[in-house]
Protein backbone atom coordinates (compact mmCIF):
# COMPACT_ATOMS: atom_id res chain seq x y z
CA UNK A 1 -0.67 48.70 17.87
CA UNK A 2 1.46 48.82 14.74
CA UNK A 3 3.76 51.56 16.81
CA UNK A 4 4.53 49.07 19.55
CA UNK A 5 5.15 46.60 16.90
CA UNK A 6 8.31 48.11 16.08
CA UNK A 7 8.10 47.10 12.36
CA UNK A 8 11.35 47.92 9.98
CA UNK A 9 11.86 47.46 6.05
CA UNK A 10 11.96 44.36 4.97
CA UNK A 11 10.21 42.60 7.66
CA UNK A 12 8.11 39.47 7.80
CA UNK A 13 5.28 39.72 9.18
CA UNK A 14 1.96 37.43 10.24
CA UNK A 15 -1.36 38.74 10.82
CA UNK A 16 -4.09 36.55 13.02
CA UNK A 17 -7.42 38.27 11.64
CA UNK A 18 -7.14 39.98 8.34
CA UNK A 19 -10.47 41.77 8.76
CA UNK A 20 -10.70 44.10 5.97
CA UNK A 21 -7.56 43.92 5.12
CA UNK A 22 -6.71 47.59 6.51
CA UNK A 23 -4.07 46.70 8.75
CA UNK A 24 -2.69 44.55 6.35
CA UNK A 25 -2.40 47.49 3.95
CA UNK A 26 -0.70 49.82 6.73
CA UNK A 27 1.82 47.45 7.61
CA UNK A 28 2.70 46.58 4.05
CA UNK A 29 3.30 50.28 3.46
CA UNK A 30 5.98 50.94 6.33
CA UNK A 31 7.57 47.34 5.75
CA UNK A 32 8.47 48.17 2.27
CA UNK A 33 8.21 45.88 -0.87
CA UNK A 34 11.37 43.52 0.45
CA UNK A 35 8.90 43.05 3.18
CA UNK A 36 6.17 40.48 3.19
CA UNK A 37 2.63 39.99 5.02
CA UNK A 38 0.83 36.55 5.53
CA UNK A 39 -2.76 37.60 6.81
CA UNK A 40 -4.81 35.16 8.25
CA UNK A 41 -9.01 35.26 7.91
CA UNK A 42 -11.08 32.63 9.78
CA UNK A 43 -14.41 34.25 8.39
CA UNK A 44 -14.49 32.82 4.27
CA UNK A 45 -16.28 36.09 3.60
CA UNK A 46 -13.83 38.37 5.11
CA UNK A 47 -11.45 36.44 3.55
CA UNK A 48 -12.67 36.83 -0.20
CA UNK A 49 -13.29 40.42 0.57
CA UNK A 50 -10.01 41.19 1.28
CA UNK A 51 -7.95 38.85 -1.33
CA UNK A 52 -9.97 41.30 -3.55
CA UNK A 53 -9.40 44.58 -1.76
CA UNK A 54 -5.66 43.35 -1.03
CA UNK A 55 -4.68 41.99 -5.49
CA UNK A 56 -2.12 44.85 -6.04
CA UNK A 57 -0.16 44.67 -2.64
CA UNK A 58 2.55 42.54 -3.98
CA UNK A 59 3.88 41.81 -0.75
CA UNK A 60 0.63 40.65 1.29
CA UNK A 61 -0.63 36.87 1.12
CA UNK A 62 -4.23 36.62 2.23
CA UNK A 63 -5.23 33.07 3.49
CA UNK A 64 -8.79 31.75 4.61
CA UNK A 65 -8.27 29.17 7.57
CA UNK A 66 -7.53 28.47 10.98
CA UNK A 67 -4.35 30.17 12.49
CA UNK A 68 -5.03 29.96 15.88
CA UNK A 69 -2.06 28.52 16.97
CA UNK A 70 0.11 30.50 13.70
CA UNK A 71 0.86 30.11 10.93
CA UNK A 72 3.84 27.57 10.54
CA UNK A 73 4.16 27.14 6.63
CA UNK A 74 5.91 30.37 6.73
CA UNK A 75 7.59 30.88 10.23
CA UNK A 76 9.81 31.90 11.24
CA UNK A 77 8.39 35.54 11.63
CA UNK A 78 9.89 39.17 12.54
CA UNK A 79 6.47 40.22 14.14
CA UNK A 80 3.30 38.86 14.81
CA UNK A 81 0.04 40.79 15.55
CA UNK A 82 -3.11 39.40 16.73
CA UNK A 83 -6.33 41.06 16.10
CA UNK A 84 -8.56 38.95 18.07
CA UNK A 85 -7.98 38.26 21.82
CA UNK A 86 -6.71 34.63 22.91
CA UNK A 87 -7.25 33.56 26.50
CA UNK A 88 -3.66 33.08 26.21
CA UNK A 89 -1.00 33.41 23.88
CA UNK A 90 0.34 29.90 23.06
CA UNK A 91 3.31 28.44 22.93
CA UNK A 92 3.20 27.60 19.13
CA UNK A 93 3.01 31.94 18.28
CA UNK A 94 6.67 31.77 20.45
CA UNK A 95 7.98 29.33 18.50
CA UNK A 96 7.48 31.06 14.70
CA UNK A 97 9.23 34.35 16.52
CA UNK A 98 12.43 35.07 15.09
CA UNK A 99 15.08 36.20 17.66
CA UNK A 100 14.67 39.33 18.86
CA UNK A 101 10.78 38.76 16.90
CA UNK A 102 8.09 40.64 18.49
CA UNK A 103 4.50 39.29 19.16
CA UNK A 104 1.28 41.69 20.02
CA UNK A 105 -1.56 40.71 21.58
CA UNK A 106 -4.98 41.26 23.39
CA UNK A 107 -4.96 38.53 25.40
CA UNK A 108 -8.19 37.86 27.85
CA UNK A 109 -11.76 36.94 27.79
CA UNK A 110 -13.93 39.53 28.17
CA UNK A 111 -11.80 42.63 28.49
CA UNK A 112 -7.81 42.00 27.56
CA UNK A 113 -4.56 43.13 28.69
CA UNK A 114 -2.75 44.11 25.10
CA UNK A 115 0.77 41.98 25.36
CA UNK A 116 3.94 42.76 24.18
CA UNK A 117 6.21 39.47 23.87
CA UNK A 118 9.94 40.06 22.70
CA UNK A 119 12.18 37.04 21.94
CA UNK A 120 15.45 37.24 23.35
CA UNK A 121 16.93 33.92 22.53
CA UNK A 122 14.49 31.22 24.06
CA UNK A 123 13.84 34.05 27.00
CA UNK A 124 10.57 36.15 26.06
CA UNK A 125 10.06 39.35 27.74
CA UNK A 126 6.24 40.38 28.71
CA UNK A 127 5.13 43.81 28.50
CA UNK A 128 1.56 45.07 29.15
CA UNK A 129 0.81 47.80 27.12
CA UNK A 130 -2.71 48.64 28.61
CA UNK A 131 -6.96 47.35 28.36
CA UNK A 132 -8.95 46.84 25.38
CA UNK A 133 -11.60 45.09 24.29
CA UNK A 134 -11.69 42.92 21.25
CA UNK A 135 -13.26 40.13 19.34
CA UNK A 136 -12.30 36.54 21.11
CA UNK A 137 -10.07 34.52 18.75
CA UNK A 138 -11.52 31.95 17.08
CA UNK A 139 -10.62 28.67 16.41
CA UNK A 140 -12.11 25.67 13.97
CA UNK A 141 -11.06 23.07 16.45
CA UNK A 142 -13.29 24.15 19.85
């Protein structure tokens, strides 16, 4: 996933679904410390877990909340990776996309199609990139 992501030095980067906090590590090593990671946990104890594992990454910000629909206090981002499958991706991910921002996603119910979105302007391009299964994003609100 973090290959098709396409990430560079210094990007900005948000995370749906910190997890453990491993990704968030990777990411933060091939972005470089001009780059910077906003993670996103819905799960309080996942959260806390990795805010721990995470204190000496000085360029990852772990937050506990709802970020199904983003993450706009610090959009606009380079790349966005989800690690929990939407039905769909919506529109408010596309609009926290820099240009030429890339979005990646498993996006389905029970098995997903993993979706590369590119932002060319206010033209997205749509890329499958194969089936996976994952854990359904959740959201506070349904």
């Amino acid at each position: 996933m973090l290959q098709e992501l396409e990430l560079k030095k210094g990007d900005k980067v948000l995370e749906i679904g910190t997890g453990s906090g491993w990704n968030a590590a990777l990411i933060s090593n091939i972005i470089g410390e001009k780059g910077k990671i906003y993670t996103v946990e819905i799960v309080d104890e996942l959260a806390g877990k990795a805010k721990e594992k995470l204190k000496n990454y000085k360029n990852i910000i772990v937050f506990n909340g709802d970020a199904s629909r983003g993450f706009v206090e610090y959009a606009p981002y380079d790349k966005i990776i989800l690690t929990a499958a939407p039905p769909k991706i919506a529109e408010e991910f596309k609009e926290q996309l820099t240009d030429g921002g890339i979005l990646l996603a498993p996006v389905g119910q029970y098995t997903q199609k993993l979706i590369k979105l590119t932002r060319n302007g206010n033209k997205f391009i749509e890329i499958e990139r194969g089936d996976f299964i994952f854990v359904p994003l959740v959201s506070k609100t349904c």
